[in-house]
Structure formats: structure tokens, C-alpha cells
C-alpha atoms as a PDB file:
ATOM      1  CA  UNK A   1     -23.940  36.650  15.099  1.00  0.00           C
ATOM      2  CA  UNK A   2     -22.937  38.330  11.338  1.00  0.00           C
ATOM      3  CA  UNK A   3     -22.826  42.160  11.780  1.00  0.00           C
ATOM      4  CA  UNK A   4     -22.964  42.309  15.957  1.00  0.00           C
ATOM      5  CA  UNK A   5     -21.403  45.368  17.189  1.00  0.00           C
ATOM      6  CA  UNK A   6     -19.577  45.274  20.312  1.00  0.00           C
ATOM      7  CA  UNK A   7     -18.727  47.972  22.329  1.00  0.00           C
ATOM      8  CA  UNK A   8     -15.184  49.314  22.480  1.00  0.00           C
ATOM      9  CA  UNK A   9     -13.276  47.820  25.921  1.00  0.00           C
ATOM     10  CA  UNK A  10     -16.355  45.370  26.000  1.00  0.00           C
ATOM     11  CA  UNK A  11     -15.572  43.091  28.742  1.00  0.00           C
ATOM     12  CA  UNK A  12     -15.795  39.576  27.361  1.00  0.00           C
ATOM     13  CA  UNK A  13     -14.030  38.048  30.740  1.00  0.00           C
ATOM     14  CA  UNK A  14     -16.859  35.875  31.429  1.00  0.00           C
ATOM     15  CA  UNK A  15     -16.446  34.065  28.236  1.00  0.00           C
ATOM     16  CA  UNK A  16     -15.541  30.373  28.365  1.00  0.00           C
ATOM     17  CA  UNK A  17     -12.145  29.756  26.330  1.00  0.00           C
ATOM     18  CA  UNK A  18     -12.589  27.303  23.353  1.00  0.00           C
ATOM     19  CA  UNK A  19     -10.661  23.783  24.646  1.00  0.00           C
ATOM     20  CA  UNK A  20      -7.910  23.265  22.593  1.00  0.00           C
ATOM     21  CA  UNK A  21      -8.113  20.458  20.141  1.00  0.00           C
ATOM     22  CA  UNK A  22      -5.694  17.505  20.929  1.00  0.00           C
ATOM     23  CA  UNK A  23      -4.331  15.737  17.742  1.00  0.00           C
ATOM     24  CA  UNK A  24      -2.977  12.250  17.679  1.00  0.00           C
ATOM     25  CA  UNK A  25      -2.261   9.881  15.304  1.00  0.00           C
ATOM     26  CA  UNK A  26      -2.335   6.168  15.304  1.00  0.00           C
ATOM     27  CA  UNK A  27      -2.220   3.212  12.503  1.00  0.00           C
ATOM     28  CA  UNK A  28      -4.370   0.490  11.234  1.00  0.00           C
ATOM     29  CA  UNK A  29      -7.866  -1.123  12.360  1.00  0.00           C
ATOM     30  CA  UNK A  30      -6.182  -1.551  16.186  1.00  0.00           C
ATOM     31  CA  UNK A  31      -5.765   2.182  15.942  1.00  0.00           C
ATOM     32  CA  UNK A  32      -9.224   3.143  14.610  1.00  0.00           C
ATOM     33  CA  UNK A  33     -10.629   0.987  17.360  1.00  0.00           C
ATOM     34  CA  UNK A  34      -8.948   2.331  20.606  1.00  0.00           C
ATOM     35  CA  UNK A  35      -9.461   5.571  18.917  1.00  0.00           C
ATOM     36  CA  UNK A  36     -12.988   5.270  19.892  1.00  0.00           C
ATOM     37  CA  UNK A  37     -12.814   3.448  22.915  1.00  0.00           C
ATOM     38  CA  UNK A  38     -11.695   6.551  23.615  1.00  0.00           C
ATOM     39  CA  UNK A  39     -14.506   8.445  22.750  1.00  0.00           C
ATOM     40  CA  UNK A  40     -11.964  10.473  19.818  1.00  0.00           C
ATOM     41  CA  UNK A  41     -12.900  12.128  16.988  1.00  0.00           C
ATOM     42  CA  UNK A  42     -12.030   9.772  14.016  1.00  0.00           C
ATOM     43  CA  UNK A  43     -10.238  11.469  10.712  1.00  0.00           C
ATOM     44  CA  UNK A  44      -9.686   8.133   8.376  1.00  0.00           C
ATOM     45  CA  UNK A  45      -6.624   8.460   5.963  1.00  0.00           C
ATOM     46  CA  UNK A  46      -5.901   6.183   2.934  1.00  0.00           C
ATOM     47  CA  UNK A  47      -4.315   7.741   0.602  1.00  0.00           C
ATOM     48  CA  UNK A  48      -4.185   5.499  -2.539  1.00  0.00           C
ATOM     49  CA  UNK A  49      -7.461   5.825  -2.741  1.00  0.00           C
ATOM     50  CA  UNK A  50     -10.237   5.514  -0.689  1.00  0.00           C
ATOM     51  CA  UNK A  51     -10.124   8.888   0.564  1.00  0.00           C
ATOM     52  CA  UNK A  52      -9.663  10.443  -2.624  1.00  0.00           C
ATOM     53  CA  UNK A  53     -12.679   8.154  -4.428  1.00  0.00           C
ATOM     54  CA  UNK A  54     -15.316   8.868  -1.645  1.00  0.00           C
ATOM     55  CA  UNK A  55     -14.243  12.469  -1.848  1.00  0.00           C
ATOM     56  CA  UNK A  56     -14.929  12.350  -5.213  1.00  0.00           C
ATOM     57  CA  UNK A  57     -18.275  10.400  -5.165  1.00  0.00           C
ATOM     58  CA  UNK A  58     -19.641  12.763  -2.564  1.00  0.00           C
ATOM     59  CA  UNK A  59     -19.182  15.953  -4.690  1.00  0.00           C
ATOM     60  CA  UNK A  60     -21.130  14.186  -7.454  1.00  0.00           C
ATOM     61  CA  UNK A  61     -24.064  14.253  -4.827  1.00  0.00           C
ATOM     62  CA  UNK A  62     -23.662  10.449  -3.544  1.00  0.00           C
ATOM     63  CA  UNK A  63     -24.081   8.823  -0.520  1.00  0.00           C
ATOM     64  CA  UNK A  64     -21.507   6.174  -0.281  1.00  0.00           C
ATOM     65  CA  UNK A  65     -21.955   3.063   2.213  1.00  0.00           C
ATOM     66  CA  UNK A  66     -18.611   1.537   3.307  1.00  0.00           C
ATOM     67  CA  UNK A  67     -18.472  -2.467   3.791  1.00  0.00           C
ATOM     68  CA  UNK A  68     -16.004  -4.237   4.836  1.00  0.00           C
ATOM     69  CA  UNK A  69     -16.514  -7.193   2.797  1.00  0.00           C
ATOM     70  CA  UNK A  70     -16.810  -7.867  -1.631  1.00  0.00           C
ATOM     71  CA  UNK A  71     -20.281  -9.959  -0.528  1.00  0.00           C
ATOM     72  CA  UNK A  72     -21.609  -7.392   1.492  1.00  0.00           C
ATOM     73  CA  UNK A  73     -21.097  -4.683  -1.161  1.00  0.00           C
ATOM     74  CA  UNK A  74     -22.660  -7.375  -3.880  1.00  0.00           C
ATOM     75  CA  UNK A  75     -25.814  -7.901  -1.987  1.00  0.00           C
ATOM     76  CA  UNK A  76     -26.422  -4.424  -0.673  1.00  0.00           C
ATOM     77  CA  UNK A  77     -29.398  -2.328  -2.123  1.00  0.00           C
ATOM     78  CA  UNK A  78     -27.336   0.204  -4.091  1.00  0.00           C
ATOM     79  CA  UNK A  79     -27.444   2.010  -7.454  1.00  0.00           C
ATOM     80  CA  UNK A  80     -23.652   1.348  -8.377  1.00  0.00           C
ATOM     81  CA  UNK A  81     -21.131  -0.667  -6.315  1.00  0.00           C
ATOM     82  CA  UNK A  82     -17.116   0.283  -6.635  1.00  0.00           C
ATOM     83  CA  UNK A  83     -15.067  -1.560  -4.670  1.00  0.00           C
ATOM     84  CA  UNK A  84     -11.130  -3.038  -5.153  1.00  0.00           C
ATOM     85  CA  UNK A  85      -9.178  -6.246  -4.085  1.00  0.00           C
ATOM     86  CA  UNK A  86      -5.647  -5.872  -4.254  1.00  0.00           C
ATOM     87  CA  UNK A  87      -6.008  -2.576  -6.533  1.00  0.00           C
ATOM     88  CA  UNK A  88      -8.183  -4.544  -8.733  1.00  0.00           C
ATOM     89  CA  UNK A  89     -11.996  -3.540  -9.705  1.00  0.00           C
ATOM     90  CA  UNK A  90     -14.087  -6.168  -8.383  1.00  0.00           C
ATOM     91  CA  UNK A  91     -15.407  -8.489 -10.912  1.00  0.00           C
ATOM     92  CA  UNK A  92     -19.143  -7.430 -11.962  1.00  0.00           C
ATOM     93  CA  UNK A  93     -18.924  -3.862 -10.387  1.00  0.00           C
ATOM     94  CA  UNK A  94     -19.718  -0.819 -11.383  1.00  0.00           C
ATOM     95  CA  UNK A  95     -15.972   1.132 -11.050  1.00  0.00           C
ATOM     96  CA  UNK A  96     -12.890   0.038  -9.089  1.00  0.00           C
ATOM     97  CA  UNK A  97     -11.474   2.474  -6.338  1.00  0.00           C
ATOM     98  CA  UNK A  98     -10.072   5.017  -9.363  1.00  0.00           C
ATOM     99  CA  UNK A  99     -11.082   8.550  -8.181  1.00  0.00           C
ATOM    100  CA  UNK A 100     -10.191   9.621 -11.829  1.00  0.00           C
ATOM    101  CA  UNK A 101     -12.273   7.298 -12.924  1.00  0.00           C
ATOM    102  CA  UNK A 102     -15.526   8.188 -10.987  1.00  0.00           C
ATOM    103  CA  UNK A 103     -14.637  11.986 -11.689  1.00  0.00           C
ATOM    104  CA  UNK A 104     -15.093  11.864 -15.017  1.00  0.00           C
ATOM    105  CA  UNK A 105     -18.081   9.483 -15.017  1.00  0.00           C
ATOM    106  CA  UNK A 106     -22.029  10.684 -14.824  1.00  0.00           C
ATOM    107  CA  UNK A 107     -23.506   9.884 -12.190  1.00  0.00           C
ATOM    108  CA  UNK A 108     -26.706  11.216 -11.055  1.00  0.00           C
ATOM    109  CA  UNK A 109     -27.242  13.112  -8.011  1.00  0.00           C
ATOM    110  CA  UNK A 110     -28.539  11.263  -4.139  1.00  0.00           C
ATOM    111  CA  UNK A 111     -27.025   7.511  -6.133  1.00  0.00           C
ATOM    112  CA  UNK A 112     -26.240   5.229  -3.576  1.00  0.00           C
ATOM    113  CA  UNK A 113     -22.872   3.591  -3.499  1.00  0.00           C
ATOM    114  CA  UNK A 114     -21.767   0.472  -1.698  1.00  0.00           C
ATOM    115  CA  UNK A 115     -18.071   0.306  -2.049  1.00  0.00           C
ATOM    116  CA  UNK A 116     -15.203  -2.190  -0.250  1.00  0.00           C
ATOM    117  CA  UNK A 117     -12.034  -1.708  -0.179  1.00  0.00           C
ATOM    118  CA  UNK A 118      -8.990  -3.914   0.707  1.00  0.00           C
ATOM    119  CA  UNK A 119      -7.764  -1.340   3.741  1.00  0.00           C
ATOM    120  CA  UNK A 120      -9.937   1.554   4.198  1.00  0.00           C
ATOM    121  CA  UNK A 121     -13.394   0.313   4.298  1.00  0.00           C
ATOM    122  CA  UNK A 122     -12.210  -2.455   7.176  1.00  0.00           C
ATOM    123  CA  UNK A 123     -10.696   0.521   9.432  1.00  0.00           C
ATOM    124  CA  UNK A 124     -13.938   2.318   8.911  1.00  0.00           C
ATOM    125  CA  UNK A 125     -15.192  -0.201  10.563  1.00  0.00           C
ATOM    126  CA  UNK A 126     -13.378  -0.809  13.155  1.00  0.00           C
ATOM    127  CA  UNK A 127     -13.799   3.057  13.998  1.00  0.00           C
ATOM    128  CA  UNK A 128     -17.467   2.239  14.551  1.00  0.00           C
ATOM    129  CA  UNK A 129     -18.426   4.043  18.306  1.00  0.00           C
ATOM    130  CA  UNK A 130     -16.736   7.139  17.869  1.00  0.00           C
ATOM    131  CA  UNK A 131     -18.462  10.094  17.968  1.00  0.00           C
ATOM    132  CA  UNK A 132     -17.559  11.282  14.580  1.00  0.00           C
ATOM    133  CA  UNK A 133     -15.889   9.100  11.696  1.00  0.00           C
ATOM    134  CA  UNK A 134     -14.368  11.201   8.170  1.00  0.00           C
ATOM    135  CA  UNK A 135     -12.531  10.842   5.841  1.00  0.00           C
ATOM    136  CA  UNK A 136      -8.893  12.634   5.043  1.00  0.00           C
ATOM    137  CA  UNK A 137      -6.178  12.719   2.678  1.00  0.00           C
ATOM    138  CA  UNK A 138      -3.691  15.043   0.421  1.00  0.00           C
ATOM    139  CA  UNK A 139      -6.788  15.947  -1.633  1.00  0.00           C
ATOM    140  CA  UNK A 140      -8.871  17.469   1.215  1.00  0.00           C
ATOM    141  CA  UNK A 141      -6.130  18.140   3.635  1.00  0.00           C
ATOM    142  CA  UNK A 142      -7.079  21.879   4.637  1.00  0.00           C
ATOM    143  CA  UNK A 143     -10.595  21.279   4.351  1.00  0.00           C
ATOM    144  CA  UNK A 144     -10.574  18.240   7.407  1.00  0.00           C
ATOM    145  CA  UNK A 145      -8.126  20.597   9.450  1.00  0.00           C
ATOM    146  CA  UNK A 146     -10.456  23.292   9.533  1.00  0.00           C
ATOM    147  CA  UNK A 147     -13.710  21.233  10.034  1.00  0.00           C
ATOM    148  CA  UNK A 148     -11.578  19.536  13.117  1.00  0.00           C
ATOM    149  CA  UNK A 149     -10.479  23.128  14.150  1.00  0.00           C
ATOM    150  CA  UNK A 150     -14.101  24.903  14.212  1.00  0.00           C
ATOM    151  CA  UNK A 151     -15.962  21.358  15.330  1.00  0.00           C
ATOM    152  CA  UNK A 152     -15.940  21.932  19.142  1.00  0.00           C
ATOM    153  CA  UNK A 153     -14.017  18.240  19.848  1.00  0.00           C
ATOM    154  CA  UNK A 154     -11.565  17.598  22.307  1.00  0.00           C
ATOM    155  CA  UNK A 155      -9.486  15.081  21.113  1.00  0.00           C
ATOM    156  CA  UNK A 156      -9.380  13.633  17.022  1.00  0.00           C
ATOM    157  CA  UNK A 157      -7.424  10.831  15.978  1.00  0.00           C
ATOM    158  CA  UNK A 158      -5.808  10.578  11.994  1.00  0.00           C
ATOM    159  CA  UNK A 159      -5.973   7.146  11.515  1.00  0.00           C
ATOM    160  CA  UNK A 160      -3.336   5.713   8.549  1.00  0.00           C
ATOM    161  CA  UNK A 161      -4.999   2.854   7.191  1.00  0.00           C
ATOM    162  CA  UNK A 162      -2.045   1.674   5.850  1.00  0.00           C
ATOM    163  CA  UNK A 163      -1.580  -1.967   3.489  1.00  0.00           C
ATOM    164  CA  UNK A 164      -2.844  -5.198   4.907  1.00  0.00           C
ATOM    165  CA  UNK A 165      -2.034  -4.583   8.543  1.00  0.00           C
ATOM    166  CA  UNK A 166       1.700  -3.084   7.095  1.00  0.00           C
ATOM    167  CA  UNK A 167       2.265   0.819   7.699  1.00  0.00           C
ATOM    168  CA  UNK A 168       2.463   2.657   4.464  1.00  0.00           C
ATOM    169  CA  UNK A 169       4.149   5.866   4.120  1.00  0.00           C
ATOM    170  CA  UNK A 170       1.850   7.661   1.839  1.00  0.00           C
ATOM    171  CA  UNK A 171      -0.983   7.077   4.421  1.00  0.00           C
ATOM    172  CA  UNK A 172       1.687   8.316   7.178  1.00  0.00           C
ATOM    173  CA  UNK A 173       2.519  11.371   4.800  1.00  0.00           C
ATOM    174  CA  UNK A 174      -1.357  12.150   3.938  1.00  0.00           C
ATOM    175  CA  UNK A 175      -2.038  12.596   7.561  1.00  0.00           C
ATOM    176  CA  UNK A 176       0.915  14.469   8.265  1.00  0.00           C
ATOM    177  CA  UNK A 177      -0.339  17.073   6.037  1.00  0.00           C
ATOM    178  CA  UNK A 178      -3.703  17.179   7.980  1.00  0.00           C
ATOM    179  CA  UNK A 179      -1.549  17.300  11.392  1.00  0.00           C
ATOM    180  CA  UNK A 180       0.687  19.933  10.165  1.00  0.00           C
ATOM    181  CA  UNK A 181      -2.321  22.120   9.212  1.00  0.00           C
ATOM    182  CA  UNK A 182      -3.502  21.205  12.481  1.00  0.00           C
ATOM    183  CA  UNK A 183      -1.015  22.306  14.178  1.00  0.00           C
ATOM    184  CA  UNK A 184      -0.874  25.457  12.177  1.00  0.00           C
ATOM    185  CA  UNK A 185      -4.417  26.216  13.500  1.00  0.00           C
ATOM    186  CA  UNK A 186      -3.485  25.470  17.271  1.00  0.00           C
ATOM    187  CA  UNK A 187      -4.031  22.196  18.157  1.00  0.00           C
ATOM    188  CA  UNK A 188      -1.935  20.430  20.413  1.00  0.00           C
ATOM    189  CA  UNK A 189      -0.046  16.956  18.631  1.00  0.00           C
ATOM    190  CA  UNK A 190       0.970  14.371  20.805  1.00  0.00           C
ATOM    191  CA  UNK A 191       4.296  13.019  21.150  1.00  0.00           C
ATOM    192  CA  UNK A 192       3.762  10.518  17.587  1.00  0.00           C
ATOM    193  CA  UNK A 193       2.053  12.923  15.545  1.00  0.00           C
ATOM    194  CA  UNK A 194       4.511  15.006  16.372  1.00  0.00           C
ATOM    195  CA  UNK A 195       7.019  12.712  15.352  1.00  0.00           C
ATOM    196  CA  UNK A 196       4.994  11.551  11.830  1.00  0.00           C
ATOM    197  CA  UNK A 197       4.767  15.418  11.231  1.00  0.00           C
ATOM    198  CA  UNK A 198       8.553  16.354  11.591  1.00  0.00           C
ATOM    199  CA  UNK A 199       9.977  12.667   9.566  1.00  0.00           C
ATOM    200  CA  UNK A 200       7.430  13.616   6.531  1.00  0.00           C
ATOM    201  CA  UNK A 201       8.871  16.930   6.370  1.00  0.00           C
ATOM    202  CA  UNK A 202      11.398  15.427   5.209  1.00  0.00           C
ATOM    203  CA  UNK A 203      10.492  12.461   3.392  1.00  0.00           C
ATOM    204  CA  UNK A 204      10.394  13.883  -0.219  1.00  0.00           C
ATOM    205  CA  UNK A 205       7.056  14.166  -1.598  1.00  0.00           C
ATOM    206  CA  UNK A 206       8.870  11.993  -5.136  1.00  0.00           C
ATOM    207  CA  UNK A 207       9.631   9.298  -2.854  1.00  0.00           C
ATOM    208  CA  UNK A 208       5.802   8.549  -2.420  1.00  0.00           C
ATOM    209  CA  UNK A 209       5.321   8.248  -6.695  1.00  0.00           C
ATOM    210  CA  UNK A 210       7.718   4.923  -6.254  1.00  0.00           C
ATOM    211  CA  UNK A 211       6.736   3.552  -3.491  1.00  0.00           C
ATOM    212  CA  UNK A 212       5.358  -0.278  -2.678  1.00  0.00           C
ATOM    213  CA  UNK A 213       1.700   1.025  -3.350  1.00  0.00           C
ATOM    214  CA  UNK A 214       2.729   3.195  -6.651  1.00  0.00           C
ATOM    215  CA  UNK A 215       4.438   0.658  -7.961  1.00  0.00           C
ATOM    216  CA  UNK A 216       1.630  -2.036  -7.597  1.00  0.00           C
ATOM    217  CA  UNK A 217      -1.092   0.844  -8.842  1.00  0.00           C
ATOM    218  CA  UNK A 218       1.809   1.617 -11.738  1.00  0.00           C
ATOM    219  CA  UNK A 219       1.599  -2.250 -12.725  1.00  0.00           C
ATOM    220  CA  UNK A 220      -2.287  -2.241 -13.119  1.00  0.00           C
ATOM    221  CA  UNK A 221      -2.649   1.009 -14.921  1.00  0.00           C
ATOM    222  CA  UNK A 222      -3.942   3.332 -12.438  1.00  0.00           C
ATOM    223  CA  UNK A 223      -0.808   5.974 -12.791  1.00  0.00           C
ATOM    224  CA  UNK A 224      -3.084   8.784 -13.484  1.00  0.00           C
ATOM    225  CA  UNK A 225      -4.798   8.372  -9.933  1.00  0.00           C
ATOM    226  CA  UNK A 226      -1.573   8.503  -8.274  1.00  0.00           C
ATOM    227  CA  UNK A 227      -1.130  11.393  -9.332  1.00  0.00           C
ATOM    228  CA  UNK A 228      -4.828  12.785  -8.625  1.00  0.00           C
ATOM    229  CA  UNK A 229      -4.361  11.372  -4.886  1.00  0.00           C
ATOM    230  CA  UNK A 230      -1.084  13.389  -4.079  1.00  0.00           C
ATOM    231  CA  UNK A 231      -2.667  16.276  -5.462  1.00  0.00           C
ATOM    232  CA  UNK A 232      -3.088  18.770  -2.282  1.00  0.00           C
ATOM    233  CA  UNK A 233      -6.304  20.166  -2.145  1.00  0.00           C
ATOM    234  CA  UNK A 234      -7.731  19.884  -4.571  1.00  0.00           C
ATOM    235  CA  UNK A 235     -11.426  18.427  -3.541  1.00  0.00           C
ATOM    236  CA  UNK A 236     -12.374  20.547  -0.808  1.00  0.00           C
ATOM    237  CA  UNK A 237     -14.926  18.398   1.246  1.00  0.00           C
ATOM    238  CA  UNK A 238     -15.045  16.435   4.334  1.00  0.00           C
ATOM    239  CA  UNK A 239     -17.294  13.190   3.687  1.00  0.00           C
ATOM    240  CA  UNK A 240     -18.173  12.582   6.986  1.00  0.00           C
ATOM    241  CA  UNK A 241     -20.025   9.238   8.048  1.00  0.00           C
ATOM    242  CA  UNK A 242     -23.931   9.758   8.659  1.00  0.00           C
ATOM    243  CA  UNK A 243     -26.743   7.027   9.159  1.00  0.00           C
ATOM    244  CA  UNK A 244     -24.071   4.503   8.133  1.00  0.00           C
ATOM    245  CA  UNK A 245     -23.146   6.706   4.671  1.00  0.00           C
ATOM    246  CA  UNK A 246     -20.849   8.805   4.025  1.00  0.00           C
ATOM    247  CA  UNK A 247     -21.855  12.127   2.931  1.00  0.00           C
ATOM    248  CA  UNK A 248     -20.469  15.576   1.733  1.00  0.00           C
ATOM    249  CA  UNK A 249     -20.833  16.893   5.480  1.00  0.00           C
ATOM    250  CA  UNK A 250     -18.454  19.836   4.973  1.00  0.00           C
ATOM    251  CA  UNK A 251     -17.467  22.022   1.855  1.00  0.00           C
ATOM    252  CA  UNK A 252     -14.514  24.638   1.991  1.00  0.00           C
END
């Protein structure tokens, strides 16, 4: 309670400690799945750009529907549709998956967005049974750690979507940064995200501007949201999936 006064030497013995939050990390839709078979927490990470567009779009006021499929997003009831197929906008939609882009486009407040996406929308997805599915990246980092911290789980799982069933390292490094910050809040990491943690601590950050997925987003123009998307912090919300949306659940 804001302002309570307790007592000097109160005795607070009686107190239940708060269970310490157990960070793991695992990769692709397999991942996401046994992730909640597991009944885990779900933190979904893909990095160029999913996380970074939804993040966006949920600021703006929107609630954004994730399908897993280009017909499903054409056919649902939705005020604007975004959605990408090999880093391309779909044909006939609103906006491809460009978070700088949709930032600097009007949009008006409660729109509903159906968007698909060649990785991240399918591993959403797959996630579908665990008791709480978001949404993480470079952009939002400190703002997911501290949601997980606070949230009262016992176990969350960062989920790197990565490309096409292929690990990708700025998905691995994204959710390093959540882990770290994890970590740095005092939740326990298991043995891999351990291991992700301490190898993208190393990896330098420049590496991830010329990688397999930069290069392809390079070829088709979208340099500027490369940039955006390694950004740290920069959009300080949590979309967090609700009545099959997701919405701005959490603001830093």
C-alpha cells in the first residue's frame, strides 16, 4: 500500500518469499510449443521486425491480431492489414512489417490490425496454451524484463523466432538482452540462456547490421528499420496477447 508505515524492527517473518523467476530460452515454433506444454510464461522475440512493428502499432492505440497465414489476414474483419512474405509487403495491404513505416503513419486510435508474418506470427501460434504470450525485442528489452520480474510467474520462456525454421542471431541477440536484464533483476537462467547470454556478449552488436536478415532487408529498402529494430529501448511497452489481440498490456 503507497504511504504504509511500518514499525521499526517490524517482524515481517511470516511473509511468504517471492519465487524466483526461472528464465530459459528456446528457438523456433518447436520451442514456443513445449514452452507451453509446460505451462511457461511465453516472451516472443523477432527481431527484424515483428516485435518492433506490433510494438509500434500498439502505442498508436491498436489492437493487432496475429495470423499465421496471408489468407487469413485478407479475410479477417480488420481496419488495416500489414503483413510480409519474405520481407516483402503483401500485395493489396495496408503496410508491410516496417515499424518505421507504421510510426510515422496516422492511424487512429482502438484500429484493428490483422497482420502475418513469415516467422513471428507462426510461433505465436504455436505458443497458443500458455498462460501468458508477449512480445520482446532490442526495442522494449527493459520494459519485458521488468513486467516478467514484477508478474508473479514461475518460469518464462524467450522464444527466438528465428528465419524459416533456421536460428538467426539477431533473434538470439534480442533475447539475450531481455535475459541479461533478467538476470540483472534476479532471475535464475538455465544452462542455454545462460549460454545465449555469455556468446552475445560477445558477438559485436555491428555484426548484426550485415547479417543474412540485414542484408536481405538492405536489398529491399528497409535499411532504416534495421536500424530502428536494434535500437535498445526505445518503445517502452510490452504488447501482450489478450482475447486473441495483442495489446499495449504494459508501459514503462
Amino acid at each position: 500500500m503507497p504511504g504504509a508505515y511500518n514499525p521499526p524492527n517490524a517482524d515481517f517473518s511470516n511473509e511468504l518469499p517471492k519465487e524466483t523467476l526461472i528464465a530459459r530460452y528456446a528457438g523456433g515454433a518447436k520451442g514456443a510449443r513445449e514452452a507451453a506444454r509446460s505451462g511457461a510464461a511465453v516472451v516472443v522475440v523477432d527481431a527484424f521486425r515483428a516485435s518492433a512493428t506490433i510494438c509500434v502499432l500498439v502505442t498508436k492505440g491498436s489492437r493487432v491480431v496475429p495470423l499465421a497465414s496471408v489468407e487469413e489476414a485478407k479475410v479477417f474483419p480488420a481496419d488495416f492489414r500489414v503483413g510480409e512474405r519474405g520481407g516483402s509487403r503483401v500485395a493489396g495491404f495496408d503496410f508491410g512489417n516496417s515499424p518505421t513505416a507504421i510510426k510515422t503513419a496516422e492511424l487512429p486510435s482502438n484500429a484493428t490490425v490483422a497482420m502475418t508474418t513469415t516467422n513471428g506470427t507462426r510461433v505465436v501460434e504455436a505458443a497458443e496454451g500458455s498462460p501468458a504470450i508477449a512480445l520482446g525485442s532490442f526495442v522494449n528489452a527493459a520494459a519485458v524484463a521488468r513486467w516478467l520480474a514484477d508478474s508473479g510467474f514461475g518460469e518464462v520462456v524467450i522464444v527466438g523466432c528465428g528465419w524459416r525454421g533456421q536460428r538467426a542471431s539477431e533473434d538470439e541477440a534480442a533475447a539475450a538482452a531481455i535475459l541479461e536484464r533478467l538476470r540483472r533483476l534476479g532471475a535464475n537462467l538455465d544452462e542455454r540462456a545462460s549460454r545465449i547470454t555469455e556468446q552475445n556478449r560477445r558477438r559485436p552488436r555491428k555484426s548484426l547490421t550485415n547479417n543474412a536478415a540485414a542484408r536481405r532487408l538492405k536489398r529491399l529498402g528497409y535499411e532504416g528499420d534495421i536500424e530502428f529494430c536494434l535500437a535498445e529501448d526505445i518503445v517502452p511497452v510490452v504488447p501482450i496477447l489478450a482475447d486473441e489481440a495483442f495489446v499495449g498490456g504494459c508501459f514503462e
